[in-house]
C-alpha atoms as a PDB file:
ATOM      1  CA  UNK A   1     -40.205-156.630  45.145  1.00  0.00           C
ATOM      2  CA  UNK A   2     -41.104-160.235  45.053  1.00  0.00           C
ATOM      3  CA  UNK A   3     -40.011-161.854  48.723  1.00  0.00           C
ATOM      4  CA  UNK A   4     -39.602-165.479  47.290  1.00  0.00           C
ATOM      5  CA  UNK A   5     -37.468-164.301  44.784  1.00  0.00           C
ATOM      6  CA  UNK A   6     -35.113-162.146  47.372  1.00  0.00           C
ATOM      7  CA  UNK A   7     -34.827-164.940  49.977  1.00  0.00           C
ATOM      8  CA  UNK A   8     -33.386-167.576  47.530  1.00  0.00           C
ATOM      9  CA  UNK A   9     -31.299-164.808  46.687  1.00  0.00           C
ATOM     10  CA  UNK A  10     -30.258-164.729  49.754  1.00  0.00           C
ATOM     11  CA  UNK A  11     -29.891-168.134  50.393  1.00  0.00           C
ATOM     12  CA  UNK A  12     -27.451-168.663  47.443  1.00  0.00           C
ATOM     13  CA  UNK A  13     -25.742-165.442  48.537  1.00  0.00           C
ATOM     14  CA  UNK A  14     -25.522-167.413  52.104  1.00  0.00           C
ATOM     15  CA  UNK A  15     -23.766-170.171  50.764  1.00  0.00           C
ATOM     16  CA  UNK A  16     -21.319-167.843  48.129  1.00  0.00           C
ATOM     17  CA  UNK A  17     -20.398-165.123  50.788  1.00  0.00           C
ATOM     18  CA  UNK A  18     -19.929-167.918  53.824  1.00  0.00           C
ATOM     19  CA  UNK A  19     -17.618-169.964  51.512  1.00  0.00           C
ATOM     20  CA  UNK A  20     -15.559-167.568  49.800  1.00  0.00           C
ATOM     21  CA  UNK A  21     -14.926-165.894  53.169  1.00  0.00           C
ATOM     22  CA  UNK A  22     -13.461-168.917  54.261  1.00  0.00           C
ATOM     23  CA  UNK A  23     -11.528-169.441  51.286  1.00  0.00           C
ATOM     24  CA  UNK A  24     -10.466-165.977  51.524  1.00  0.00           C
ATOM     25  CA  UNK A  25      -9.597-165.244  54.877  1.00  0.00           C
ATOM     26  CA  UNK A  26      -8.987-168.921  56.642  1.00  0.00           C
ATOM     27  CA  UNK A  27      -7.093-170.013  53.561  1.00  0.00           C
ATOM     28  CA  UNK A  28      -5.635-167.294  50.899  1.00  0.00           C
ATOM     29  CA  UNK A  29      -4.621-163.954  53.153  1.00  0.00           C
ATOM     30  CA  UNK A  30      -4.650-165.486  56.413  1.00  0.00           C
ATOM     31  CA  UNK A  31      -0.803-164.583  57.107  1.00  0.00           C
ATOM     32  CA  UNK A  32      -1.412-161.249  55.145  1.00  0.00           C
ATOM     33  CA  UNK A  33      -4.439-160.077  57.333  1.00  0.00           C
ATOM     34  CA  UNK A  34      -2.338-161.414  60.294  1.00  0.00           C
ATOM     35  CA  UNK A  35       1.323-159.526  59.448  1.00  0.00           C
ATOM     36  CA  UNK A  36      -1.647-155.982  58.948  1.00  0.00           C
ATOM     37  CA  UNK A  37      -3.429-156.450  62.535  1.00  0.00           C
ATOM     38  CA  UNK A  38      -3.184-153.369  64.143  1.00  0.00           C
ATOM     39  CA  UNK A  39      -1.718-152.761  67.599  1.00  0.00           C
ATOM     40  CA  UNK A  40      -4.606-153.647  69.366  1.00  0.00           C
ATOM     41  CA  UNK A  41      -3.952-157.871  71.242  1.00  0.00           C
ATOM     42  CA  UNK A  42      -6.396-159.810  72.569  1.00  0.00           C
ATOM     43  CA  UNK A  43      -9.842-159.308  70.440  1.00  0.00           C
ATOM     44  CA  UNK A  44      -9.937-162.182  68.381  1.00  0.00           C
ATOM     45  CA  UNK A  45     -11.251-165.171  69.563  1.00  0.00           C
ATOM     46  CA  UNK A  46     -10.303-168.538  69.299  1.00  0.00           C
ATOM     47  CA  UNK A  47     -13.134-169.672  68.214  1.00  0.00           C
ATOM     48  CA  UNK A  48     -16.075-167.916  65.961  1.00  0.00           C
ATOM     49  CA  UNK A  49     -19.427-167.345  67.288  1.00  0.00           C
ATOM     50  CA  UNK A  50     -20.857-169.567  64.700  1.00  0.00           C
ATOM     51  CA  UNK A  51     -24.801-168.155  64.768  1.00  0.00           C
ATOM     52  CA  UNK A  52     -23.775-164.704  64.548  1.00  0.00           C
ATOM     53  CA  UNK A  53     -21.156-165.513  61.652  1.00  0.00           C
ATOM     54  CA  UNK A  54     -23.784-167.182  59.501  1.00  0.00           C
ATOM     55  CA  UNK A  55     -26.490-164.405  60.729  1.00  0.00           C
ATOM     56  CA  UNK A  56     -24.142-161.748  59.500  1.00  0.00           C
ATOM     57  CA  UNK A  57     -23.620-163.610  56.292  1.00  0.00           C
ATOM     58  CA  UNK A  58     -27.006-163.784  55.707  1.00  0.00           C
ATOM     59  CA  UNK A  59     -27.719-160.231  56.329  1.00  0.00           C
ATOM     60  CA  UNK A  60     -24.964-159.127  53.585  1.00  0.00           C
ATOM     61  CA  UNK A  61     -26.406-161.436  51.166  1.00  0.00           C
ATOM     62  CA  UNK A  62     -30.014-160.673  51.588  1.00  0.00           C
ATOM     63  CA  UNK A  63     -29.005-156.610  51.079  1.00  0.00           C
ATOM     64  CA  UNK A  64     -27.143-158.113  47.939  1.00  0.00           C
ATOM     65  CA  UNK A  65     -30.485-159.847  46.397  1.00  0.00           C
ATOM     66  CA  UNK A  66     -32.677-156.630  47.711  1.00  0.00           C
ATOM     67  CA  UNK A  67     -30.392-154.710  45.764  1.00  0.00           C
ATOM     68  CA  UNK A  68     -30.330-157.168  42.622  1.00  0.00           C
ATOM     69  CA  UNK A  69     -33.964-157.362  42.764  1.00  0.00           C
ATOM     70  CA  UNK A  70     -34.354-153.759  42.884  1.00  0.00           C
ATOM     71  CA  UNK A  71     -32.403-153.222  40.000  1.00  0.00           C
ATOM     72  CA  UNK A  72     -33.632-155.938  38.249  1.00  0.00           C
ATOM     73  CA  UNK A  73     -30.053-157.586  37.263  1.00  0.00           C
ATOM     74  CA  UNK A  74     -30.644-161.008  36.159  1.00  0.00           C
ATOM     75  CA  UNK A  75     -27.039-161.091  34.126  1.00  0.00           C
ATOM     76  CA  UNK A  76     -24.030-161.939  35.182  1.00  0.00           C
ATOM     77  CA  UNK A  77     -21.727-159.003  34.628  1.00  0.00           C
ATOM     78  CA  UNK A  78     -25.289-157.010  35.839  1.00  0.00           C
ATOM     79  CA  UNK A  79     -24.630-158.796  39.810  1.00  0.00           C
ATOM     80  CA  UNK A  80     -20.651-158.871  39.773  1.00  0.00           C
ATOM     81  CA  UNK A  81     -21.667-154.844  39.230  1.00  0.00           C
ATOM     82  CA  UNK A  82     -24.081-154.668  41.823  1.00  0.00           C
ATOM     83  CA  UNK A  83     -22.456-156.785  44.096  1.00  0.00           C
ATOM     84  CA  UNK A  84     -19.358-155.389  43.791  1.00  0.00           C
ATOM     85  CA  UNK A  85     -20.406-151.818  44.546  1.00  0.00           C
ATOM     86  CA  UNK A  86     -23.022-153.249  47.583  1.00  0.00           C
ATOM     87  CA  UNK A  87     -19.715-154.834  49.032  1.00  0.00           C
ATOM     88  CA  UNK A  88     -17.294-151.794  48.185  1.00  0.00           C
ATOM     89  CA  UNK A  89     -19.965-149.516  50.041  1.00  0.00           C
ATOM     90  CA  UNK A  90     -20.355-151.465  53.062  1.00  0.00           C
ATOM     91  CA  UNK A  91     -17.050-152.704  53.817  1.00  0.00           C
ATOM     92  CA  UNK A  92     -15.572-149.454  52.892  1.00  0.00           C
ATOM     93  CA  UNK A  93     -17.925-147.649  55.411  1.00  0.00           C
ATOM     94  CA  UNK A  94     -17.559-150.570  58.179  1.00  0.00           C
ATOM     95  CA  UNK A  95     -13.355-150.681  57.735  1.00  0.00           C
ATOM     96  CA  UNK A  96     -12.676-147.067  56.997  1.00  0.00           C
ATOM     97  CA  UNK A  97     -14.842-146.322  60.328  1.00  0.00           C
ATOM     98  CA  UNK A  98     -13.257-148.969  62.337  1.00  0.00           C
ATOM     99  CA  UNK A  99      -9.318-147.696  60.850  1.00  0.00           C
ATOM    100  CA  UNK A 100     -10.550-144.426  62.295  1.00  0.00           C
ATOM    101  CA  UNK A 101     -11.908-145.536  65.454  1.00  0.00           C
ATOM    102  CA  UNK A 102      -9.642-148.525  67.089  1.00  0.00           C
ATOM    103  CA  UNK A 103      -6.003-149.974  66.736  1.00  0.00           C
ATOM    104  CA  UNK A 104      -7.490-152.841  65.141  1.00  0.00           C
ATOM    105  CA  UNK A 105      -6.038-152.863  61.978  1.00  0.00           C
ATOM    106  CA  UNK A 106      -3.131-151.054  59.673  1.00  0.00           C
ATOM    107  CA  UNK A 107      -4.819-148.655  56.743  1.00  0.00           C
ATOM    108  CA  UNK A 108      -3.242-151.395  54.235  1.00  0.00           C
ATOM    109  CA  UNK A 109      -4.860-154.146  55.796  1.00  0.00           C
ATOM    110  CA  UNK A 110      -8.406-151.738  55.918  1.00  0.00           C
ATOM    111  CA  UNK A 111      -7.511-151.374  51.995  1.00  0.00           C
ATOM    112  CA  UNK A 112      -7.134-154.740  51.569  1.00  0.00           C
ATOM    113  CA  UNK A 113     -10.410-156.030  52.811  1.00  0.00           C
ATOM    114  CA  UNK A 114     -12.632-153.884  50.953  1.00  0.00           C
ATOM    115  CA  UNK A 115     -10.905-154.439  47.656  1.00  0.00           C
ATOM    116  CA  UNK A 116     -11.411-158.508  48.999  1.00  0.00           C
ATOM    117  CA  UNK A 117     -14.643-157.049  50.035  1.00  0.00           C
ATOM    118  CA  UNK A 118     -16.097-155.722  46.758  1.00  0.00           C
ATOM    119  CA  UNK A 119     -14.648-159.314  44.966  1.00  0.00           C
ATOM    120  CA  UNK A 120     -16.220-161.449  47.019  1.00  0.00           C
ATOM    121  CA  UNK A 121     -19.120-159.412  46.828  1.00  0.00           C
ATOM    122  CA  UNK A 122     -19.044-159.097  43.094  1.00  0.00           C
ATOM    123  CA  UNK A 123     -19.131-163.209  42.681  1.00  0.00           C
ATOM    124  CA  UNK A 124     -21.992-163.642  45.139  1.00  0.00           C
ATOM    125  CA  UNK A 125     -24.082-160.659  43.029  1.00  0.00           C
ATOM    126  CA  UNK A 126     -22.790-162.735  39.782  1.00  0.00           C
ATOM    127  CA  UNK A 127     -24.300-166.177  41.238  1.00  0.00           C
ATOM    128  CA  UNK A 128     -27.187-164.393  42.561  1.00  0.00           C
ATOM    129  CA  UNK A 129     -28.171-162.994  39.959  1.00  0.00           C
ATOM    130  CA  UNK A 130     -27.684-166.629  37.571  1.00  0.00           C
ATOM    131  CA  UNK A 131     -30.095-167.936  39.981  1.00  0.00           C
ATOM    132  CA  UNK A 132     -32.593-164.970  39.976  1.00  0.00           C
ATOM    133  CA  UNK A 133     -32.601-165.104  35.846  1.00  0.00           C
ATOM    134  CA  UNK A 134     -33.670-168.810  36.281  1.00  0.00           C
ATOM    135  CA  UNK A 135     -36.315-168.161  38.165  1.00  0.00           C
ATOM    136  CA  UNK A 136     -38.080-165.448  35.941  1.00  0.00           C
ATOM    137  CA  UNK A 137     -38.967-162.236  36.800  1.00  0.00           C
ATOM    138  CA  UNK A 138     -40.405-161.234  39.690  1.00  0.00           C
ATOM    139  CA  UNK A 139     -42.025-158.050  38.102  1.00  0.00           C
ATOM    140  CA  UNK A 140     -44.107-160.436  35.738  1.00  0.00           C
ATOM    141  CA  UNK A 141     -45.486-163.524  37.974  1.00  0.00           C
ATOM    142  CA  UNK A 142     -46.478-160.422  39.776  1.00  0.00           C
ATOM    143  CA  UNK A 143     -48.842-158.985  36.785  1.00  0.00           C
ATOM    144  CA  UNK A 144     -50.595-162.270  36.417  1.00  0.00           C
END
């Protein structure tokens, strides 16, 4: 595990994740995710908390570059893969739990987001792992 390596990972996953998720969600499937809310009112707010936002982002993208790094994907179709499955695991356990738990979404709209999930994912493990091929491998500026 080589830390420099992982945190410009994560970095690049930073910027990736945070943008696509506005493209995504602000911008593409805004009035999709809004027509599959679930019957639960008054839980979004107006306004994001932006620290925790970007602190979440970050999180998700550093597991991404972990789990590049640990795998040692340096190609492109190598991260989508990773990525992909990273963001199909997570967001399948996170919406699957929450469908089960509150009345905050529909199943479709649960469905939806980890499909979204797993392709934004998938590009941020792609990018990722472009940058981590640039920078060598980690395995062998450790041996020397």
């Amino acid at each position: 595990m080589d830390i420099k390596r992982i945190s410009i990972g994560t970095l690049v996953g930073l910027i990736v994740l945070y943008a696509l998720g506005f493209v995504f969600w602000e911008m593409l499937f805004a009035d999709f995710f809004a027509a599959n809310e679930g019957s639960a009112t008054g839980v979004d707010r107006e306004a994001p908390i932006l620290w925790a936002l970007i602190l979440g982002t970050l999180l998700y993208a550093g597991l991404i570059a972990l789990a590049l790094d640990s795998r040692g994907a340096t190609s492109l179709v190598d991260g989508a893969i990773v990525g992909a499955v990273v963001g199909f695991l997570v967001w399948g356990t996170a919406d699957l739990t929450i469908f089960s738990l509150t009345n905050l979404n529909t199943l479709t709209g649960a469905i939806a987001d980890i499909v979204l999930e797993a392709v934004r994912a998938g590009i941020a493990g792609a990018v990722i792992a472009v940058v981590l091929s640039k920078l060598g491998s980690g395995q062998a500026a450790a041996a020397q």
